[in-house]
Protein backbone atom coordinates (compact mmCIF):
# COMPACT_ATOMS: atom_id res chain seq x y z
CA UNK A 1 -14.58 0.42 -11.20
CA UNK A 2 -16.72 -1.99 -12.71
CA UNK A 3 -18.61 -5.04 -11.49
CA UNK A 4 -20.69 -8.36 -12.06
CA UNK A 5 -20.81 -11.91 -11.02
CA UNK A 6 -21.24 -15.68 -11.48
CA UNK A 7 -22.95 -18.18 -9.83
CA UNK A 8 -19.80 -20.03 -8.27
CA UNK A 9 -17.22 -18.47 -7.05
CA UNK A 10 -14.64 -16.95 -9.79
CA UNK A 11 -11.71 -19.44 -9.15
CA UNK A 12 -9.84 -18.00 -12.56
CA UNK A 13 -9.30 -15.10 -14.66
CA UNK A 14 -7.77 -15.03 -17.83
CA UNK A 15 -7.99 -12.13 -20.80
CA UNK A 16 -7.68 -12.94 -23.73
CA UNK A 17 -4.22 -12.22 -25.62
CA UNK A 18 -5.96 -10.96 -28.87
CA UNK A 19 -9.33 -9.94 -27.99
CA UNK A 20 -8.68 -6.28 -26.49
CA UNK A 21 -10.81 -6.35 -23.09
CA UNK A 22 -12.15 -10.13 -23.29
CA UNK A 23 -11.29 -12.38 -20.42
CA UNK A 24 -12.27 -16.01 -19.22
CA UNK A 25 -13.88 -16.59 -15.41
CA UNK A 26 -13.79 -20.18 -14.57
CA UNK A 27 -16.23 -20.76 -11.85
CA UNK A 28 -15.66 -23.11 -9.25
CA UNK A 29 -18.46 -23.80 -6.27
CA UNK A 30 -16.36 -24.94 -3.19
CA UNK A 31 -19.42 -25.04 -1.28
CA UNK A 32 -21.24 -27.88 -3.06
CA UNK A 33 -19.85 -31.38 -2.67
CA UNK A 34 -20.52 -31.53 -6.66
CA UNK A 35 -18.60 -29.32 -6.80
CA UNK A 36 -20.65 -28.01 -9.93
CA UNK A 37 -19.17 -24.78 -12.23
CA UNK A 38 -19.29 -22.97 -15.74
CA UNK A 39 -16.62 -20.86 -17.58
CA UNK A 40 -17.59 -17.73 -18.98
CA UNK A 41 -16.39 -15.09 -21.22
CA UNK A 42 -16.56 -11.11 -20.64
CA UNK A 43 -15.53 -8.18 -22.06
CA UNK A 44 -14.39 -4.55 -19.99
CA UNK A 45 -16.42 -2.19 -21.83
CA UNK A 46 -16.57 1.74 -20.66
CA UNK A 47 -19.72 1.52 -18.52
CA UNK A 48 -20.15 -2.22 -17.46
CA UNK A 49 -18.73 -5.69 -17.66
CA UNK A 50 -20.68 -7.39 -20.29
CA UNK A 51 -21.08 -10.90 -20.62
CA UNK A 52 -20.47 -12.38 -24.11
CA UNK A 53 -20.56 -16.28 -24.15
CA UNK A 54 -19.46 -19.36 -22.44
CA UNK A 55 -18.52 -23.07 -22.70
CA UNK A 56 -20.70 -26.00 -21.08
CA UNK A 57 -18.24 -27.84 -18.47
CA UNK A 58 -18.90 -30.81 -16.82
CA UNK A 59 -17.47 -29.94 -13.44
CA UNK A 60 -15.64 -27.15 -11.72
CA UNK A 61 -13.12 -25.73 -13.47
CA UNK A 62 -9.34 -24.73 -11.69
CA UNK A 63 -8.02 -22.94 -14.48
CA UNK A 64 -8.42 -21.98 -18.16
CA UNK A 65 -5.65 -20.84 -20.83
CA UNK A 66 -6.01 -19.41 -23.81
CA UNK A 67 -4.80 -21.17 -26.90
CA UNK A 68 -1.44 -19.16 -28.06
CA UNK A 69 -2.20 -18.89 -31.87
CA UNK A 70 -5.80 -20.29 -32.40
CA UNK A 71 -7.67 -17.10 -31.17
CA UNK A 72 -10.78 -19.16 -30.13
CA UNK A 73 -9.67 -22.25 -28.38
CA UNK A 74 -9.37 -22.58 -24.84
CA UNK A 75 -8.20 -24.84 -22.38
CA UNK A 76 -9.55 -26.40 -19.41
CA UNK A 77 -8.37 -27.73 -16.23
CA UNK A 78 -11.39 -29.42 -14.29
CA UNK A 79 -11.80 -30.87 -10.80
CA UNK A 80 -13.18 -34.18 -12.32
CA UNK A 81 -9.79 -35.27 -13.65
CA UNK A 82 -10.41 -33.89 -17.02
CA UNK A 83 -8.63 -31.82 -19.76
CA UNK A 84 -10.36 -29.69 -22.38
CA UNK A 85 -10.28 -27.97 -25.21
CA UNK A 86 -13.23 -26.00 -26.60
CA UNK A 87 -14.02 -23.01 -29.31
CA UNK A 88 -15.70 -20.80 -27.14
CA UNK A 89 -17.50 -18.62 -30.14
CA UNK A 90 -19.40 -21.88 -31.01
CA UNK A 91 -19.57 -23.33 -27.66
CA UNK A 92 -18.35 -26.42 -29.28
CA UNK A 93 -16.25 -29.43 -27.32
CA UNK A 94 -13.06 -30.51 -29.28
CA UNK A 95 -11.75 -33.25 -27.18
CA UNK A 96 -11.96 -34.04 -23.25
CA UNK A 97 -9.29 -36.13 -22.28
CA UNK A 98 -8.92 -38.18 -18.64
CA UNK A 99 -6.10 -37.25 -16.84
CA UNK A 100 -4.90 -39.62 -14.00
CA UNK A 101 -7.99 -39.31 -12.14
CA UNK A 102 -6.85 -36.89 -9.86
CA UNK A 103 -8.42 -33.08 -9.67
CA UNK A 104 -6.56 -30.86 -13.20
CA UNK A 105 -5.00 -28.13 -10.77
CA UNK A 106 -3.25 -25.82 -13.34
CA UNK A 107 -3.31 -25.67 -17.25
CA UNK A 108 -0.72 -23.74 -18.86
CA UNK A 109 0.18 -23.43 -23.09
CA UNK A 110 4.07 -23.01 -24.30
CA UNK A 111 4.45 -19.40 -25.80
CA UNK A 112 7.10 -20.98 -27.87
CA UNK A 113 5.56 -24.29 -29.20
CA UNK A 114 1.70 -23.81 -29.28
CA UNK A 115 1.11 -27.94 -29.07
CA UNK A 116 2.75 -28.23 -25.93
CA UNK A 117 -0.11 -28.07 -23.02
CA UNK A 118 1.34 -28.62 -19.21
CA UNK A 119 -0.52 -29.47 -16.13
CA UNK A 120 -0.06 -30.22 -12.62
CA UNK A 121 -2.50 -32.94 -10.94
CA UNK A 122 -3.93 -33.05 -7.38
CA UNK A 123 -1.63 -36.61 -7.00
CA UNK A 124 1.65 -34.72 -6.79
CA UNK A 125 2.64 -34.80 -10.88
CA UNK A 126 2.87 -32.51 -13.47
CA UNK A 127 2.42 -33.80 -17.25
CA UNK A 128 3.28 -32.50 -20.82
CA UNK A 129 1.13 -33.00 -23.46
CA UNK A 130 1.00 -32.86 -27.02
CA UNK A 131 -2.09 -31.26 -28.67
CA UNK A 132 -3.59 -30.53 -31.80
CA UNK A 133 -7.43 -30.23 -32.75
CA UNK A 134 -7.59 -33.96 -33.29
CA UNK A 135 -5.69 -35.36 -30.58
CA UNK A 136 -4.20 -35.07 -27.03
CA UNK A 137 -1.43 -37.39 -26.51
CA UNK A 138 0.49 -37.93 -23.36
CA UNK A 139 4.52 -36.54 -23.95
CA UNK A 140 6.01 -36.91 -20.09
CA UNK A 141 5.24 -37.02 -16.42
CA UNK A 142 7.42 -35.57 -13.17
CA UNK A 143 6.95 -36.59 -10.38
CA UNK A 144 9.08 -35.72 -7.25
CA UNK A 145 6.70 -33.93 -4.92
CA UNK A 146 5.21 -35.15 -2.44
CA UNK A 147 1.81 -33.47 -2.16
CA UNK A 148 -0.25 -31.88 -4.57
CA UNK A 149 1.00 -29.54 -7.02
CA UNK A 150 -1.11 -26.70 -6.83
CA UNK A 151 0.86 -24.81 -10.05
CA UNK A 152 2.76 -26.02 -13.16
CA UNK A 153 3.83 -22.85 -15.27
CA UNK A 154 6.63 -22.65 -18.50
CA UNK A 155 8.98 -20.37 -18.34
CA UNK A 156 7.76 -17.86 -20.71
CA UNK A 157 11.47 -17.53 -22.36
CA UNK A 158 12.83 -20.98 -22.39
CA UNK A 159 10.45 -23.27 -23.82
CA UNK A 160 12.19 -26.18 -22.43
CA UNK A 161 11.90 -25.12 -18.77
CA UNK A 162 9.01 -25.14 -16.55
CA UNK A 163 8.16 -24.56 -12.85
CA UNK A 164 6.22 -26.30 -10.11
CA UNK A 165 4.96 -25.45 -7.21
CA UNK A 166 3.34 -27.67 -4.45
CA UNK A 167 1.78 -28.32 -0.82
CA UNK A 168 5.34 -29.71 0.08
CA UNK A 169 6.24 -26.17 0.18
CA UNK A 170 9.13 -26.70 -2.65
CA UNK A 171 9.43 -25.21 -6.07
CA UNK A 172 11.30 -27.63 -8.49
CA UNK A 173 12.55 -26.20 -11.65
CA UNK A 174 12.60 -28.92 -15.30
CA UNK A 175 14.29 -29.54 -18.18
CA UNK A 176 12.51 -31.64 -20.56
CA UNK A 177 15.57 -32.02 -22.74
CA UNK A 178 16.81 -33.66 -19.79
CA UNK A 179 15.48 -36.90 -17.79
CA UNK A 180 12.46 -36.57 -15.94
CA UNK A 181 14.22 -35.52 -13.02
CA UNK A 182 14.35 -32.35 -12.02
CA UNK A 183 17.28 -29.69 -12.41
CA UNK A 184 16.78 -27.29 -9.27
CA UNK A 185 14.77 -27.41 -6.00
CA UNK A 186 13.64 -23.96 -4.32
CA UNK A 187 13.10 -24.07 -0.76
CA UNK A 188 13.31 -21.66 2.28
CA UNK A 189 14.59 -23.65 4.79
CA UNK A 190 12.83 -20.54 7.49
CA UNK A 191 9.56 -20.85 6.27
CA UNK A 192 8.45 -24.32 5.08
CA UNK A 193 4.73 -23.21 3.91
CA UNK A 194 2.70 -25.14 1.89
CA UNK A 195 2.60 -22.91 -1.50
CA UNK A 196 -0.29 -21.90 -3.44
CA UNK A 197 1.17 -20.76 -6.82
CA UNK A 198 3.83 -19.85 -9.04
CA UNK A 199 4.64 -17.29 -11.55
CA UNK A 200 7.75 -16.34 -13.89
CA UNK A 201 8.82 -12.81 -14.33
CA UNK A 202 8.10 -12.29 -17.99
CA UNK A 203 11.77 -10.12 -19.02
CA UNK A 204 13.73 -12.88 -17.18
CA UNK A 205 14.15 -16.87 -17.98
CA UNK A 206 15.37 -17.32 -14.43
CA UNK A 207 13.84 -14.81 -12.20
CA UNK A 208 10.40 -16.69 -10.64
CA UNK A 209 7.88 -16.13 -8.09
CA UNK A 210 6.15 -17.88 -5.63
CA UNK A 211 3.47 -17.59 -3.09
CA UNK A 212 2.43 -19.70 0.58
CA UNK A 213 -0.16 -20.21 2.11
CA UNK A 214 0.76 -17.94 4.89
CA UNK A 215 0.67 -15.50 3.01
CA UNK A 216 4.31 -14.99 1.91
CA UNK A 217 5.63 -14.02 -1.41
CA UNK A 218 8.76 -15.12 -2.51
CA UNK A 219 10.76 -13.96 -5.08
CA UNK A 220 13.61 -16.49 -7.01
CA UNK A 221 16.50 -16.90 -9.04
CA UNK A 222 16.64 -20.12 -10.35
CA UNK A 223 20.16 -20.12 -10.31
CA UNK A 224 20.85 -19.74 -6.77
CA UNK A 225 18.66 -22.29 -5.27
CA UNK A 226 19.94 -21.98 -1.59
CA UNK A 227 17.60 -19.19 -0.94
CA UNK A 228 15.13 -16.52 -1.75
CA UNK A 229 16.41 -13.42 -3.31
CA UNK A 230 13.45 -11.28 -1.02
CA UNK A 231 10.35 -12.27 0.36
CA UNK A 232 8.13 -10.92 2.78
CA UNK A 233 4.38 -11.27 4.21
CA UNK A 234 2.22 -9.96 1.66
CA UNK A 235 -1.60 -10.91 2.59
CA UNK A 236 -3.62 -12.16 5.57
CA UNK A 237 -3.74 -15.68 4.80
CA UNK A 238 -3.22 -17.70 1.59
CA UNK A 239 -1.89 -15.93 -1.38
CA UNK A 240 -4.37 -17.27 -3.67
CA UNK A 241 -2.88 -16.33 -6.96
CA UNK A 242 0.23 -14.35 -8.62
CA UNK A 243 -0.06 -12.53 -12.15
CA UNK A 244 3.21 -11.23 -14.02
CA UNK A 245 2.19 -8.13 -16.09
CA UNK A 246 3.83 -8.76 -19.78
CA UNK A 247 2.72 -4.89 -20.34
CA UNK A 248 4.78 -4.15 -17.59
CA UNK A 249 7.44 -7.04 -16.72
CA UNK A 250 8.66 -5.09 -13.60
CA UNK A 251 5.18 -5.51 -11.43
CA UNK A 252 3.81 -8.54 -9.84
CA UNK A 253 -0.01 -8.70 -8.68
CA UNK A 254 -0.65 -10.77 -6.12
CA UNK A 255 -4.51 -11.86 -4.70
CA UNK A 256 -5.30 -12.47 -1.14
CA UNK A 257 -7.30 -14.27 1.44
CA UNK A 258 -7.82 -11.13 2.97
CA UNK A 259 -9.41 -9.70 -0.02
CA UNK A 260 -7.06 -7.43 -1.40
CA UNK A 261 -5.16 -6.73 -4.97
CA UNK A 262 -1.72 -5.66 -4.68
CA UNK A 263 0.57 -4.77 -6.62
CA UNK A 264 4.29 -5.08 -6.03
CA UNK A 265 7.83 -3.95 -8.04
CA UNK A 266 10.31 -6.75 -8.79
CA UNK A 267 12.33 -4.63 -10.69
CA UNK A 268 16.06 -4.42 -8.31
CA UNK A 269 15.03 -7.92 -7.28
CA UNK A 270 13.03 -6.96 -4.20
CA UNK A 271 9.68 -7.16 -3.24
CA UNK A 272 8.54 -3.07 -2.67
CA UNK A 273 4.98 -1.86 -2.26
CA UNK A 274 3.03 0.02 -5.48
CA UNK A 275 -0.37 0.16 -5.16
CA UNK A 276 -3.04 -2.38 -3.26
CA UNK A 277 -6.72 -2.15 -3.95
CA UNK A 278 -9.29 -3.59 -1.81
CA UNK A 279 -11.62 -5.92 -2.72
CA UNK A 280 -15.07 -6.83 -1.06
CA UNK A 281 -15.97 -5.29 2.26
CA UNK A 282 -18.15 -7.89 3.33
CA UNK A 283 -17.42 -11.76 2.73
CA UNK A 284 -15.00 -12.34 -0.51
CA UNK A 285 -12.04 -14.18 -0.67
CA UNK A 286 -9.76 -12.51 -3.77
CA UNK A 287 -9.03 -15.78 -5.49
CA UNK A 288 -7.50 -14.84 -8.75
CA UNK A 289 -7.00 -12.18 -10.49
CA UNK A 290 -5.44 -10.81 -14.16
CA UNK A 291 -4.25 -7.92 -16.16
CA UNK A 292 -5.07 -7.40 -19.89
CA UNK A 293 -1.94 -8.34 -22.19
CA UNK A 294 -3.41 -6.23 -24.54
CA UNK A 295 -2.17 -2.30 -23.68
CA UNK A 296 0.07 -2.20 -25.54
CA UNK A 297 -1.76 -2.81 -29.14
CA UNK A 298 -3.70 0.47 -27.93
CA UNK A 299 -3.11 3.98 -27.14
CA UNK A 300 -3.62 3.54 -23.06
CA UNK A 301 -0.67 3.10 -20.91
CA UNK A 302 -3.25 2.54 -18.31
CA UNK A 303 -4.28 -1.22 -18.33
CA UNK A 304 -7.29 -2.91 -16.87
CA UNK A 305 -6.90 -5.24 -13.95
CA UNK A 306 -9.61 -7.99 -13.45
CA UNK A 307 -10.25 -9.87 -10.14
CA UNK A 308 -12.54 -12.76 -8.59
CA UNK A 309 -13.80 -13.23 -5.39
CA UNK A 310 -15.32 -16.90 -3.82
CA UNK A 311 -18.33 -15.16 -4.11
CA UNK A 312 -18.42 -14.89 -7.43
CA UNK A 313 -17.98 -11.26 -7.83
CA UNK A 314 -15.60 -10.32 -10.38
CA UNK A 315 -14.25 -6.44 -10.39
CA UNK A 316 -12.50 -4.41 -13.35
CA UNK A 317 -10.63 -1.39 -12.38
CA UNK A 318 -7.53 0.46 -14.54
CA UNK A 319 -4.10 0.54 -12.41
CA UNK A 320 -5.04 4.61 -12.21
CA UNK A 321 -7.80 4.18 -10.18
CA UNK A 322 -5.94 2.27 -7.50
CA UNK A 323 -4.77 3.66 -4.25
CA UNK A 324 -0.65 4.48 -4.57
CA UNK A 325 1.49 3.27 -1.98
CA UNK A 326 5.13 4.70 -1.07
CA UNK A 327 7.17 2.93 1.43
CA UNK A 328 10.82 4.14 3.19
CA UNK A 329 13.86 1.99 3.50
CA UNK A 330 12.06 0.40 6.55
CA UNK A 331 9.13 -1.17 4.43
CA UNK A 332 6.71 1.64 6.19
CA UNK A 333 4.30 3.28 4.40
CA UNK A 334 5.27 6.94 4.21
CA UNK A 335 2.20 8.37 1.59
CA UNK A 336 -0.94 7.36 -0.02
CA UNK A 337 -2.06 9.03 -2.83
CA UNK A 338 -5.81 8.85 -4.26
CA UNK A 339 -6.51 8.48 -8.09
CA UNK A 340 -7.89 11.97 -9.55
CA UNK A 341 -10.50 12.71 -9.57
CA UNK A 342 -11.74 10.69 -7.02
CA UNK A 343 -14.12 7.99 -8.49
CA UNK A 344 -17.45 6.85 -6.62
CA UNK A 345 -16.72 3.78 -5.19
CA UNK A 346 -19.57 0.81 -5.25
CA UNK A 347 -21.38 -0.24 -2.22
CA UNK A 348 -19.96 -3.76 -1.45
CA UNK A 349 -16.30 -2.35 -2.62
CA UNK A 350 -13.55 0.23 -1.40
CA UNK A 351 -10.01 1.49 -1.71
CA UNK A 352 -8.39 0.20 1.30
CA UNK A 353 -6.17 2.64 2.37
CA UNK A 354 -3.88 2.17 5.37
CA UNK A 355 -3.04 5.82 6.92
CA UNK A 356 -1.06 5.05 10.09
CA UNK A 357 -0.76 1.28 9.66
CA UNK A 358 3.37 -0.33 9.14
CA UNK A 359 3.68 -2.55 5.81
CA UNK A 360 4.24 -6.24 6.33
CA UNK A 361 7.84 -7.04 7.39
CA UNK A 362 10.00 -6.75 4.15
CA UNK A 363 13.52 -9.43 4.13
CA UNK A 364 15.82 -9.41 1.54
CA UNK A 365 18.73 -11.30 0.80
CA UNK A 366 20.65 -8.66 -1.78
């Protein structure tokens, strides 16, 4: 396991889909009323995390994305109501544009049309935009929540569909070849949570994710809006961010509150335990974390998970050197099985491993 830091705390992780090992931190500090932060770049090398470059932001920065074709742009989602794009070998600003002067909470890029950028915005709206390297012009807006969306994502198959999640506690599914109203609403009438992101399942264009601020994970399909296929408690508190592997479309990482990486299986449409790793023994909150798209260009099967904490520690570790987890029918945890060899684990980090300790509750509605 690998390790370094930033100065704020590392609100976002996102590798790179074409630069084996490179990944983008956007740093956020929550503690400052500034609210001041930087985005940097990093690459997973054997022995260390080396730093590599980085763009000059303005103000803290909620998310980044990677642009899908242009292998050195990136986007920006800012707390100071701005939108970005930047080459990040040069360093170089290509356009900022002003939002609706509310906080940028989520940026996400179309896998299927590369100059359509979508956002969700602090006042409750998500907007699609159309971008090139000259010009960001505003395509739509949707707005039916009533509290902050905290995640806007595309469904990665159906370029014409996209997601949002919110404080409300609703997910609300979009057509844009429709009106601007929205085609499906997701709720769980049992636990009415504020949510804290959103995810699709990359094989599927209808299976999504979803995660509260309790704690719960959620697991949809979009075409059953009445209820959750499975959920259960995952984490201690919030779950502060959800990652689909696209190297492997059955597992789902999720980031805690409580400091901890887990990963779960989606694959017969439940929600069952895999492996969990944990994060910072002493003060971190896990805020986001990310898996490199990349394995599959190489030889390893073994890919390299990346997470943040709100201390600004960010942590590399390969899915082999986390702790296994096997669960019976129940949702209790029957064995745990150690990576071999054992690697030496750094001072302020551990494998959490929970001996005689039940799972979180597991529901399903199969």
């Amino acid at each position: 396991m690998l390790k370094t830091s930033i100065p704020q705390g590392a609100q976002y992780l996102r590798f790179s889909r074409f630069h084996n090992d490179c990944f983008a931190v956007a740093g956020f500090d929550h503690e400052s009323w500034r609210h001041s932060g930087s985005v940097s770049i990093f690459h997973v090398g054997q022995d260390a995390i080396s730093n590599i470059g980085g763009i000059s932001v303005e103000s803290a920065t909620w998310e980044v994305d990677w642009h899908p074709s242009n292998h050195e742009l990136l986007f920006t989602a800012s707390h100071n109501s701005l939108l970005g794009l930047w080459n990040v070998s040069r360093n170089q600003k290509i356009f900022q544009k002003r939002t609706d002067g509310s906080a940028v909470l989520s940026v996400s890029v179309s896998e299927i049309d590369s100059e359509l950028l979508l956002t969700s915005s602090e006042s409750g709206r998500s907007f699609i935009w159309r971008v090139s390297p000259a010009s960001c012009e505003l395509s739509g807006q949707f707005a039916e929540h009533s509290r902050s969306v905290v995640k806007s994502r595309w469904n990665v198959n159906k370029g014409c569909v996209f997601g949002s999640a919110s404080l409300d506690g609703l997910v609300k599914i979009w057509d844009v070849r429709q009106s601007a109203r929205s085609v499906a609403t997701l709720v769980d009438s049992s636990s009415s949570f504020p949510l804290s992101t959103l995810e699709w399942i990359t094989d599927s264009d209808h299976l999504l994710a979803s995660g509260s601020q309790a704690g719960h994970l959620f697991l949809w399909d979009t075409r059953n809006a009445s209820r959750p296929l499975a959920y259960r408690v995952c984490h201690e508190g919030a779950v502060s961010s959800l990652c689909a592997m696209t190297s492997f479309p059955h597992l789902l990482t999720t980031t805690g509150a409580d400091g901890l990486v887990r990963i779960w299986s989606v694959a017969r449409s439940t929600i069952d335990f895999e492996f969990e790793h944990g994060f910072l023994a002493k003060q971190g909150r896990c805020l986001s974390c990310d898996v490199d798209p990349c394995v599959r260009s190489r030889t390893t099967t073994d890919p390299v998970v990346v997470a943040g904490s709100s201390d600004g520690t960010v942590l590399a570790a390969r899915l082999s050197e986390m702790t296994r987890i096997s669960e019976n029918d129940a949702g209790k945890i029957m064995k745990v099985e150690l990576p071999q060899p054992r690697k030496t684990i750094d001072a302020d980090a551990f494998l959490w491993i929970r001996r005689n300790e039940p799972a979180p509750a597991v529901h399903s509605n199969i």
